[in-house]
Protein backbone atom coordinates (compact mmCIF):
# COMPACT_ATOMS: atom_id res chain seq x y z
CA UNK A 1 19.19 -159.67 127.10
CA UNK A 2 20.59 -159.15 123.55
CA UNK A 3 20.13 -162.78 122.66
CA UNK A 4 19.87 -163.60 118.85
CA UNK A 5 16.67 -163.00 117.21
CA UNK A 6 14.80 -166.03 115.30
CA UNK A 7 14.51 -169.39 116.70
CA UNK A 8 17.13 -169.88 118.97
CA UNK A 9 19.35 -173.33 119.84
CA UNK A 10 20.00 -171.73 123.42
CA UNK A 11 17.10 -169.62 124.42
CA UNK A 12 17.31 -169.48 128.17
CA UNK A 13 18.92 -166.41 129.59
CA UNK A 14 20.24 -168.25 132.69
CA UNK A 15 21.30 -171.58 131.24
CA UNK A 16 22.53 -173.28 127.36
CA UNK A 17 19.32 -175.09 127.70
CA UNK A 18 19.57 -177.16 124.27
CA UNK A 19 15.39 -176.46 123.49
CA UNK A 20 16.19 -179.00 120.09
CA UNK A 21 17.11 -181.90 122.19
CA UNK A 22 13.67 -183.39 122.40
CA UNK A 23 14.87 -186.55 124.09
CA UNK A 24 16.96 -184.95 127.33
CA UNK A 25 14.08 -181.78 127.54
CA UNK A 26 12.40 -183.39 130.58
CA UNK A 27 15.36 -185.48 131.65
CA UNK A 28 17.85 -183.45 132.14
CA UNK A 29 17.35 -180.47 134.38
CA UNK A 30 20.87 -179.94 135.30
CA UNK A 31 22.19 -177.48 131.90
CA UNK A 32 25.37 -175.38 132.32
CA UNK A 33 25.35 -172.13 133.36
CA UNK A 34 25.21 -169.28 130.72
CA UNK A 35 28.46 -166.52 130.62
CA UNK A 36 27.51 -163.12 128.86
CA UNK A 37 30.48 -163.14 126.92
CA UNK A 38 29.72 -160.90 123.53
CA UNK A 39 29.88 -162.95 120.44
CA UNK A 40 29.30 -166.51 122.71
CA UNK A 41 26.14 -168.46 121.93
CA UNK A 42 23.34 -166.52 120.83
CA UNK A 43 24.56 -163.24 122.97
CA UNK A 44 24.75 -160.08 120.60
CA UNK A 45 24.76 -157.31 123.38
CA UNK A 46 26.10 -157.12 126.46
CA UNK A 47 22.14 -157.40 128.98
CA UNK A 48 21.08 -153.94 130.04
CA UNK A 49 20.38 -155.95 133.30
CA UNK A 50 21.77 -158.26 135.84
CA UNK A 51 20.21 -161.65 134.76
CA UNK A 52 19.22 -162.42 138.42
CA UNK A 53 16.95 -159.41 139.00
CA UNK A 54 14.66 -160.10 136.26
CA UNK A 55 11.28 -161.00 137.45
CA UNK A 56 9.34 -163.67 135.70
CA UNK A 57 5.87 -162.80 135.65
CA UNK A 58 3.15 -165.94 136.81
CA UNK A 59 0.44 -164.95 134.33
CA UNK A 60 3.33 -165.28 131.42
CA UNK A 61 4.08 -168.51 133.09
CA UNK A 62 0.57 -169.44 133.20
CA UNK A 63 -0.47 -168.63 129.32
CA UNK A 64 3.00 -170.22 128.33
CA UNK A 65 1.48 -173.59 129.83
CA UNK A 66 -2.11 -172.77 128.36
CA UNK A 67 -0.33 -172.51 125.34
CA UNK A 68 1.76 -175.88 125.55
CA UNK A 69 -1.58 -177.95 126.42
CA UNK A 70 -4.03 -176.33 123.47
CA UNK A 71 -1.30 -177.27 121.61
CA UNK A 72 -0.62 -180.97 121.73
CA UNK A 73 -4.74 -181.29 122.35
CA UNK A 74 -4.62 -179.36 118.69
CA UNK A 75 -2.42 -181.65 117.11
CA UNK A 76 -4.62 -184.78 117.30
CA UNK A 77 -7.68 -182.74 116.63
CA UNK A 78 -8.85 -184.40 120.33
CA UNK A 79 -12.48 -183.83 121.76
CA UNK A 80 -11.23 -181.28 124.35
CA UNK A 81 -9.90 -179.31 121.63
CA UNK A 82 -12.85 -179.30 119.24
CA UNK A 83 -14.82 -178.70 122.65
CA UNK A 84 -13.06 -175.27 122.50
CA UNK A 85 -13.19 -174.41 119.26
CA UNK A 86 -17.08 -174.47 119.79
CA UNK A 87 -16.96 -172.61 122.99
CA UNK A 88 -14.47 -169.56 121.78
CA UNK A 89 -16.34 -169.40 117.92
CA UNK A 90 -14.71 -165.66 117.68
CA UNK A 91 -11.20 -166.93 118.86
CA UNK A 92 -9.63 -167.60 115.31
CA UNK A 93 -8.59 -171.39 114.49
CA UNK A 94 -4.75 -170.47 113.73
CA UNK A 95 -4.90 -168.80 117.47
CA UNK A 96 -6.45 -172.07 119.07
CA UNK A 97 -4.02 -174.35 116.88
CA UNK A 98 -1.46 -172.29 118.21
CA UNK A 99 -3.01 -171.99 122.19
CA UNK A 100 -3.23 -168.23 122.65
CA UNK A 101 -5.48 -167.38 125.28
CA UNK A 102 -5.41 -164.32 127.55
CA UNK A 103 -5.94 -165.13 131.93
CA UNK A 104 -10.04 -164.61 131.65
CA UNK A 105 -9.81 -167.20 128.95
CA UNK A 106 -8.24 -169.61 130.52
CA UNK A 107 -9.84 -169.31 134.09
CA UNK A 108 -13.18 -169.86 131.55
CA UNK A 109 -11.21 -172.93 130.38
CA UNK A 110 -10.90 -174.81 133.94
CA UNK A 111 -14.21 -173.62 135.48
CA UNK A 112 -16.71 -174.71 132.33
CA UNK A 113 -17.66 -178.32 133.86
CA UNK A 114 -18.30 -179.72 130.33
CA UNK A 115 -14.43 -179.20 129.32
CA UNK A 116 -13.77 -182.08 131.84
CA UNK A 117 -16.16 -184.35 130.15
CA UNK A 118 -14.79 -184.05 126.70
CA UNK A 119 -10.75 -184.63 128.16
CA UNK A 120 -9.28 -188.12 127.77
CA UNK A 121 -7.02 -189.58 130.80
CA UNK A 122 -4.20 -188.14 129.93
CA UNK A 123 -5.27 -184.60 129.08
CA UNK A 124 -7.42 -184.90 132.24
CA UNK A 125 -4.36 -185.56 134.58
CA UNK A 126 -2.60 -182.28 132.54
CA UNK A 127 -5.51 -180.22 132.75
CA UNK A 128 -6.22 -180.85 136.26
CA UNK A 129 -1.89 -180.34 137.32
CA UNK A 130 -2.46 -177.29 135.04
CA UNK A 131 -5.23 -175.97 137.32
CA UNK A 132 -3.24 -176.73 140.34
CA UNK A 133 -0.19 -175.13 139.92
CA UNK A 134 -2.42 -172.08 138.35
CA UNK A 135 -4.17 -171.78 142.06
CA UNK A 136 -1.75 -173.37 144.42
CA UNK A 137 1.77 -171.83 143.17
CA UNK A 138 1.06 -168.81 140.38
CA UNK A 139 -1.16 -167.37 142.37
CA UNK A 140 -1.42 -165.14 145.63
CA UNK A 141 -1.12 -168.15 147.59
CA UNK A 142 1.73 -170.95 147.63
CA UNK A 143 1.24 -173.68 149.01
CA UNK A 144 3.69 -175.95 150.84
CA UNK A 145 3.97 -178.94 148.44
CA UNK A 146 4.17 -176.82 145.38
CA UNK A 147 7.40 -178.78 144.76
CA UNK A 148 5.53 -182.28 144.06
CA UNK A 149 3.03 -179.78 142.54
CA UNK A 150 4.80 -178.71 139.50
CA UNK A 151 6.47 -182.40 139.23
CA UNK A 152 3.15 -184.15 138.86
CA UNK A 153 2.40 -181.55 135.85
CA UNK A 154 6.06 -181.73 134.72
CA UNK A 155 4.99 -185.49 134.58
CA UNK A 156 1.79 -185.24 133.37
CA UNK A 157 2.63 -183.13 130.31
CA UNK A 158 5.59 -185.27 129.41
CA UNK A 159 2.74 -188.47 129.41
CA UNK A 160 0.36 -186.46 126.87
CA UNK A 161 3.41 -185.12 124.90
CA UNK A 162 3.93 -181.68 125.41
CA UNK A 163 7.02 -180.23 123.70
CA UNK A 164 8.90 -178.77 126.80
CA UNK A 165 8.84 -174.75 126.66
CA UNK A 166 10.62 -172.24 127.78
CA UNK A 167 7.96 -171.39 130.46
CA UNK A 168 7.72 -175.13 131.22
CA UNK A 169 12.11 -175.25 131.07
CA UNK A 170 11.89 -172.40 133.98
CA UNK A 171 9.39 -174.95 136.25
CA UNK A 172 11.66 -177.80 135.24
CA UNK A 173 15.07 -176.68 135.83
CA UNK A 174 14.76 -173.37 137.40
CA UNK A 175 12.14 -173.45 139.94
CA UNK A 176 13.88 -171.53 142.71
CA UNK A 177 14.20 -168.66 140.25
CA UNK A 178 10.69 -169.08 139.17
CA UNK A 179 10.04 -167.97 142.95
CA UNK A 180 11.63 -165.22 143.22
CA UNK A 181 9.02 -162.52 143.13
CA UNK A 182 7.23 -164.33 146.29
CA UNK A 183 10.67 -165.09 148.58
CA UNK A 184 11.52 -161.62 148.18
CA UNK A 185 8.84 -159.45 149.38
């Protein structure tokens, strides 16, 4: 895209999604439309591709979310989280403050039965939108209701007090373009 390197105000390639207002993130999902003027917010290069034909991946989507739940179970140092530093012991502790995990990891994540147990309510309702979405829109099958779907985890993480991310910005404000791949086969 030839967007500015470094933390960016306006990282979206498709909108000026303000990422530093904290208090509109899951309000407002309604952000003007970016122009790929040279020189204009954040745009250093002219993209070597049409903005609409770029494919968003669902396993990026799906780590992006991993990521954005380890990470506000990290912050409080919560049962769930100390639950997987003890089941990933060769997983550095700067990568689980930080949520990396890779698709095999995170599958491992939903499917151990004692994860559940350790999960307060409100990481609970997030983990178990998390897994939804994961099976019931990201992956070979969508399902009808994805819609209410990805609102109940849109809700969910806003209740436990997820930062909103990019990947969680696309779900939010540009879910028809998050479907893409799947409406045009």
């Amino acid at each position: 895209m030839g967007l500015q390197q470094g933390f960016t105000k306006y990282c979206c390639f498709l909108c000026l999604w303000d990422n530093r207002a904290t208090g509109e993130d899951y309000k407002k999902c309604d952000w003007t439309k970016r122009t790929y003027e040279v020189g204009k917010i954040n745009l250093q290069h002219s993209p070597l591709v049409d903005p609409n034909k770029v494919f968003l991946p669902p396993l990026h989507i799906k780590i992006g979310l991993m990521k954005t739940f380890v990470k506000t179970m990290g912050k409080t140092n919560s049962a769930g989280f100390l639950h997987l530093v003890g089941e990933f012991p060769k997983l550095r502790e700067a990568k689980l403050k930080e949520g990396v995990f890779v698709g095999t990891q995170i599958r491992q994540v939903f499917r151990d039965p004692n994860f559940e147990k350790t999960l307060s309510e409100l990481e609970m309702s997030a983990g178990n939108s998390f897994t939804w979405v994961c099976e019931n829109f990201l992956g070979n099958m969508k399902s009808s209701n994805y819609r209410e779907g990805v609102e109940t985890l849109l809700n969910a993480d806003e209740k436990m007090g997820c930062r909103m991310s990019l990947k969680l910005h696309f779900l939010h404000s540009h879910l028809d373009f998050s479907l893409r791949p799947w409406c045009c086969k």
